[in-house]
Protein backbone atom coordinates (compact mmCIF):
# COMPACT_ATOMS: atom_id res chain seq x y z
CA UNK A 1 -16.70 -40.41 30.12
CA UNK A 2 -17.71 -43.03 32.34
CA UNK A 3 -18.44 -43.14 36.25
CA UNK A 4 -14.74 -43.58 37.26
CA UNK A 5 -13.44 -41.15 34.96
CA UNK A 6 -15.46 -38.68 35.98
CA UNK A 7 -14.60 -38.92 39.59
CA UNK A 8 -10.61 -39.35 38.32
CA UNK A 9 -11.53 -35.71 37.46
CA UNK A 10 -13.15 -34.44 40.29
CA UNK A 11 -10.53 -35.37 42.29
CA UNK A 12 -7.67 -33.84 40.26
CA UNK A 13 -9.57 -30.76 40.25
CA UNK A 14 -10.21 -30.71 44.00
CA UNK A 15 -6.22 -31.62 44.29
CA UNK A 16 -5.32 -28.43 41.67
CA UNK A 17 -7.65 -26.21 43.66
CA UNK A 18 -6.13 -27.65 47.08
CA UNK A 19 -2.62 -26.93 45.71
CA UNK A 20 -3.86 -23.85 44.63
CA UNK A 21 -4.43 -22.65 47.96
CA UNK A 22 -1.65 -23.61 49.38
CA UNK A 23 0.28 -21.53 46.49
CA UNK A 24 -1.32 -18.68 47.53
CA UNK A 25 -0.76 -18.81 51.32
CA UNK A 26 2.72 -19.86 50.86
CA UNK A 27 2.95 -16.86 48.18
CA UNK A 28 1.31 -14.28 51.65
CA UNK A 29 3.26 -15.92 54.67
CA UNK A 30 6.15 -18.21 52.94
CA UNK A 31 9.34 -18.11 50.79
CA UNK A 32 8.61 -17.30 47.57
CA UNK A 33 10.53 -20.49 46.07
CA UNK A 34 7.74 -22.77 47.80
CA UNK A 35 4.68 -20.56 46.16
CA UNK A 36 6.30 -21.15 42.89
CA UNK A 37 6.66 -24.79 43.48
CA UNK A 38 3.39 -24.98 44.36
CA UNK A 39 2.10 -23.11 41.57
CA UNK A 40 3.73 -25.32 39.06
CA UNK A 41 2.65 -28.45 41.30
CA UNK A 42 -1.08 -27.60 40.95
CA UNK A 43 -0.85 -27.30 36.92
CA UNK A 44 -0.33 -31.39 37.08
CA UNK A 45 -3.83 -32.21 37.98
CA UNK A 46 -5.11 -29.90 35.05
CA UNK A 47 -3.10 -32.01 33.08
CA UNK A 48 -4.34 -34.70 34.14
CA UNK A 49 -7.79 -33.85 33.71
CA UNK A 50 -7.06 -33.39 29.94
CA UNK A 51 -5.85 -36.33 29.25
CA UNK A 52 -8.50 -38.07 31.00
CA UNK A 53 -10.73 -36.31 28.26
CA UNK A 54 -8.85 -37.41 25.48
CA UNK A 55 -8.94 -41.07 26.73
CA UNK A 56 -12.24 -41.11 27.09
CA UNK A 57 -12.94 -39.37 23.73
CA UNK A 58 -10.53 -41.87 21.65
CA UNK A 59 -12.77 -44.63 23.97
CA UNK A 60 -16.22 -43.19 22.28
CA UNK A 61 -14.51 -43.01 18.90
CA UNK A 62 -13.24 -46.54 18.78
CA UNK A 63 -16.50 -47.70 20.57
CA UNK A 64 -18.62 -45.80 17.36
CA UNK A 65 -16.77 -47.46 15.19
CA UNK A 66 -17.18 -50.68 16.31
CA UNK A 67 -20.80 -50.26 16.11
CA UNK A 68 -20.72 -48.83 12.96
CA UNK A 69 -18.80 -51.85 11.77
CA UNK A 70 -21.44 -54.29 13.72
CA UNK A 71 -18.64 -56.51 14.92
CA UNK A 72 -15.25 -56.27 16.54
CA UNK A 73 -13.36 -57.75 13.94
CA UNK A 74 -14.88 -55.65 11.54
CA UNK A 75 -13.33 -52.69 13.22
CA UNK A 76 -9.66 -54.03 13.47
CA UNK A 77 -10.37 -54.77 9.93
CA UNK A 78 -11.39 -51.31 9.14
CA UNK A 79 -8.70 -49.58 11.41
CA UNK A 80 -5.92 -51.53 9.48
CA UNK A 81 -7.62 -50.59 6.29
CA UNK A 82 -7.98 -46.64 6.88
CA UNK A 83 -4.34 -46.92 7.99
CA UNK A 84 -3.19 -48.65 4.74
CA UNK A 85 -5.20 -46.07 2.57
CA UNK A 86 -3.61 -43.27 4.56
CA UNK A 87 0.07 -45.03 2.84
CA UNK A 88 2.04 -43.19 0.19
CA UNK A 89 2.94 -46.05 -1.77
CA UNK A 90 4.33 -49.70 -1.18
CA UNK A 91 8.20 -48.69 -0.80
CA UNK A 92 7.34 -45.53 1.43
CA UNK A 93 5.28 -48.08 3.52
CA UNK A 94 8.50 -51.48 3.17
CA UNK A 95 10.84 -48.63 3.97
CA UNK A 96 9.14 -47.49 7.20
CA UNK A 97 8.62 -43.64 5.29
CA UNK A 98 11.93 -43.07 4.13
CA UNK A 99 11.55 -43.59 0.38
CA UNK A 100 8.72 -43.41 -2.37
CA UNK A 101 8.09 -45.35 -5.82
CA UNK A 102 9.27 -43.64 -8.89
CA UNK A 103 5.65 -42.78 -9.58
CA UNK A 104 4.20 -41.93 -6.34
CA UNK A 105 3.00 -38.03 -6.07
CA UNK A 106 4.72 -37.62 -2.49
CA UNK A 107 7.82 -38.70 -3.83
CA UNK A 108 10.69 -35.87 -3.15
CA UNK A 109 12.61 -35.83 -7.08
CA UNK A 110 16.54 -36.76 -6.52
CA UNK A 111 18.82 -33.50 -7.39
CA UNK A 112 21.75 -34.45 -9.40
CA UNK A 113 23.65 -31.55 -7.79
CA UNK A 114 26.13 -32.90 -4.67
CA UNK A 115 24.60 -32.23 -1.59
């Protein structure tokens, strides 16, 4: 994670642990409604704190790879290959995943019983 991510986090868990708080007080001296709104209120910021994680681990990856490749078209060029090696076979790839060659191995065999 970098500099700004970091404080992203910081304050999203200062905001969960201020809403928090506020949960609880409104759960000692308030309606009960408001507590639960508050309690589902201060779940957002963990959330967001996750996902700040996961952007800046998919950032490392994609930055590893890239200097694994040693340039940045080398990495688009070996994204587009791992993603056309990951491919069934050429109709389940033309046919956006809905049908396979004859001899592919993921191909589903047709029943001749009506459906």
């Amino acid at each position: 994670m970098n500099y700004s991510s970091r404080l992203l986090c910081a304050l999203y868990i200062a905001t969960s642990a201020g809403l928090a708080w506020t949960t609880v007080l409104a759960f000692r001296y308030g309606p009960v409604w408001t507590a639960c709104l508050f309690a589902a209120a201060s779940l957002v910021p963990v959330i967001a704190v996750v996902r700040e994680t996961v952007i800046g681990e998919q950032r490392r990856w994609l930055l590893e790879l890239i200097a694994r490749a040693g340039r940045a078209g080398d990495a688009a060029e070996a994204i587009v290959r791992a993603e056309l090696d990951s491919a069934c076979c050429e109709r389940w790839w033309t046919s956006l995943g809905s049908e396979h060659d004859v001899t592919c191995r993921h191909g589903m065999p047709r029943s001749s019983s009506a459906a």
